[in-house]
C-alpha atoms as a PDB file:
ATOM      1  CA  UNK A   1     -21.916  63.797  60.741  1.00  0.00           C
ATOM      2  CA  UNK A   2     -24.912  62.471  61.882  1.00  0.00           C
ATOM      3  CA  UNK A   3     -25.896  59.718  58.980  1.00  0.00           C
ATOM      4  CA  UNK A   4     -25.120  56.514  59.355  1.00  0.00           C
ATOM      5  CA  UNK A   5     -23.525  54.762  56.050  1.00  0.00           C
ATOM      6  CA  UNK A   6     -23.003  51.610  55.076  1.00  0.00           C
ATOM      7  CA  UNK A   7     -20.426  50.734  53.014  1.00  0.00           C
ATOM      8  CA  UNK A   8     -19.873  46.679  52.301  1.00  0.00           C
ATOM      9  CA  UNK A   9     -17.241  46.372  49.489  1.00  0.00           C
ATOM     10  CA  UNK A  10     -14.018  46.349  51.222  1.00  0.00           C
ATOM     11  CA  UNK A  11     -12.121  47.978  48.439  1.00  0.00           C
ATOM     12  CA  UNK A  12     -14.711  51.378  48.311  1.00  0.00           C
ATOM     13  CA  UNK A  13     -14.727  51.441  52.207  1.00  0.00           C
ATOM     14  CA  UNK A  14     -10.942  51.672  52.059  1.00  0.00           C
ATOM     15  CA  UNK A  15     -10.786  54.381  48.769  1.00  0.00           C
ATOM     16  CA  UNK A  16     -13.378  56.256  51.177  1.00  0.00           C
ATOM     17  CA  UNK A  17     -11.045  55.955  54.238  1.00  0.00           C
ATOM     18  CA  UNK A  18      -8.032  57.067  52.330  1.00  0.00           C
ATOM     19  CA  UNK A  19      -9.534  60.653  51.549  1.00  0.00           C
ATOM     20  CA  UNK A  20      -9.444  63.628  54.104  1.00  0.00           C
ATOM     21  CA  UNK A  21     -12.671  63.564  55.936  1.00  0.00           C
ATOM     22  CA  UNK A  22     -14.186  66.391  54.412  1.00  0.00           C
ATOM     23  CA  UNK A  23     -14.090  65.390  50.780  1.00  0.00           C
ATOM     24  CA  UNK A  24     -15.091  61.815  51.909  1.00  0.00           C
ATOM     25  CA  UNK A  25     -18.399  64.070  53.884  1.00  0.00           C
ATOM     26  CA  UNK A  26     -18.942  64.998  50.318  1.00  0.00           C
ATOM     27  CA  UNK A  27     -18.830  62.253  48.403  1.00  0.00           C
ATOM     28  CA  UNK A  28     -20.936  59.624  50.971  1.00  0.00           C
ATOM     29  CA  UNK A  29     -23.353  62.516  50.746  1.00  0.00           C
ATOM     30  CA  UNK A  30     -23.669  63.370  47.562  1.00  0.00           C
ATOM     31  CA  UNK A  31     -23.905  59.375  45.932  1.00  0.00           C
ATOM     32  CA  UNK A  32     -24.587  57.305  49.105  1.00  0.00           C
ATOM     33  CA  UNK A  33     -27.389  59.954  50.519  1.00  0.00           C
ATOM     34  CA  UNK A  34     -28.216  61.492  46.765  1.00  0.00           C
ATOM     35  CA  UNK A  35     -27.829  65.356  48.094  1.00  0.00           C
ATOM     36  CA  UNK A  36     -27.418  67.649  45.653  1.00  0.00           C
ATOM     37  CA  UNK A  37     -24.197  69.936  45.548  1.00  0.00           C
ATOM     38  CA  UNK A  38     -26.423  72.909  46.826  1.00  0.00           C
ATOM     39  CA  UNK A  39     -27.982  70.804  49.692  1.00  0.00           C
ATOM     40  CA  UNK A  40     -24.288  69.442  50.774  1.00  0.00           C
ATOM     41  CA  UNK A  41     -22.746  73.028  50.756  1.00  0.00           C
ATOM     42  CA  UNK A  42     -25.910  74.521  52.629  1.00  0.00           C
ATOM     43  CA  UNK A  43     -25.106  71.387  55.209  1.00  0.00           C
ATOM     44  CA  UNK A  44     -21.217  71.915  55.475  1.00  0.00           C
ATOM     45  CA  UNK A  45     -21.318  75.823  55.369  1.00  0.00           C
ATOM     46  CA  UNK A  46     -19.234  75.942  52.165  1.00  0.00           C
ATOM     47  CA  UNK A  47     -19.598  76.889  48.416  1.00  0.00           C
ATOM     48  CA  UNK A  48     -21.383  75.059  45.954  1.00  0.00           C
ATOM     49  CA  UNK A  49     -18.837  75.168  43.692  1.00  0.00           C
ATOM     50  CA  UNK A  50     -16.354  74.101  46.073  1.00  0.00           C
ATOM     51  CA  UNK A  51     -18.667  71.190  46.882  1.00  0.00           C
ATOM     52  CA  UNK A  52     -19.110  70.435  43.257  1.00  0.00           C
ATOM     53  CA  UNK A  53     -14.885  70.650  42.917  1.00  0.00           C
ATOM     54  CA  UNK A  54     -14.008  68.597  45.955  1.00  0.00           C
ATOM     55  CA  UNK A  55     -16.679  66.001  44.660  1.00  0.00           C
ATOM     56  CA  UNK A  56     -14.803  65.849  40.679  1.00  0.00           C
ATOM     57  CA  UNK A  57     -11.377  65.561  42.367  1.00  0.00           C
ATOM     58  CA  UNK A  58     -12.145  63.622  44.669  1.00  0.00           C
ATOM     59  CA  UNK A  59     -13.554  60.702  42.380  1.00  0.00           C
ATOM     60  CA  UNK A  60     -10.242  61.231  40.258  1.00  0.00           C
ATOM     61  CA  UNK A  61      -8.444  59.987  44.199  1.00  0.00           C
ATOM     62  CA  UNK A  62     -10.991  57.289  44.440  1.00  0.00           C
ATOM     63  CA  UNK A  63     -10.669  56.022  41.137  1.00  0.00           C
ATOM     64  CA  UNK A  64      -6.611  56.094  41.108  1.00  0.00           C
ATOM     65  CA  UNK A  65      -6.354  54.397  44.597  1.00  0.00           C
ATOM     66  CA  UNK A  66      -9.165  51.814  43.288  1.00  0.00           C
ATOM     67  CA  UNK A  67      -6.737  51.225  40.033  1.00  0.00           C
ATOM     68  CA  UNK A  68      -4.060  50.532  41.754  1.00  0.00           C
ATOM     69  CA  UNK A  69      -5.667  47.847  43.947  1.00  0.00           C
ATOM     70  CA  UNK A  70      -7.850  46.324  41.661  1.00  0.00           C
ATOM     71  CA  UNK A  71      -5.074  43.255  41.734  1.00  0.00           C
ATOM     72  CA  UNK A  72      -5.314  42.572  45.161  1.00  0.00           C
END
């Protein structure tokens, strides 16, 4: 997309890269760029409520892959 975001912690930037590009989209626009789940399916041409599922699951991916490196 066109924003540029910055992500410093190492172990986020890697959760991040480990999704599929367009639930990653969602979630570096929705808590690093504060769009709503209306404004981010008007910008990707996609249901809200597919915006608003893809953002729940994909938290549940972040949060498991940051689990299991929390150690390293």
């Amino acid at each position: 997309m066109e924003y540029d975001v910055s992500v410093t912690d190492e172990l986020i930037a890697e959760a991040l890269n480990a999704l599929p590009a367009d639930r990653r989209d969602i979630i570096l626009l929705a808590y690093f760029l504060n769009m709503s789940d209306r404004e981010i399916a008007e910008r990707l041409n996609i249901v809200r409520r597919t915006v608003a599922y893809r953002r729940a699951s994909s938290l549940q991916e972040l949060k498991k892959f940051m689990e299991g490196n929390a150690d390293e």
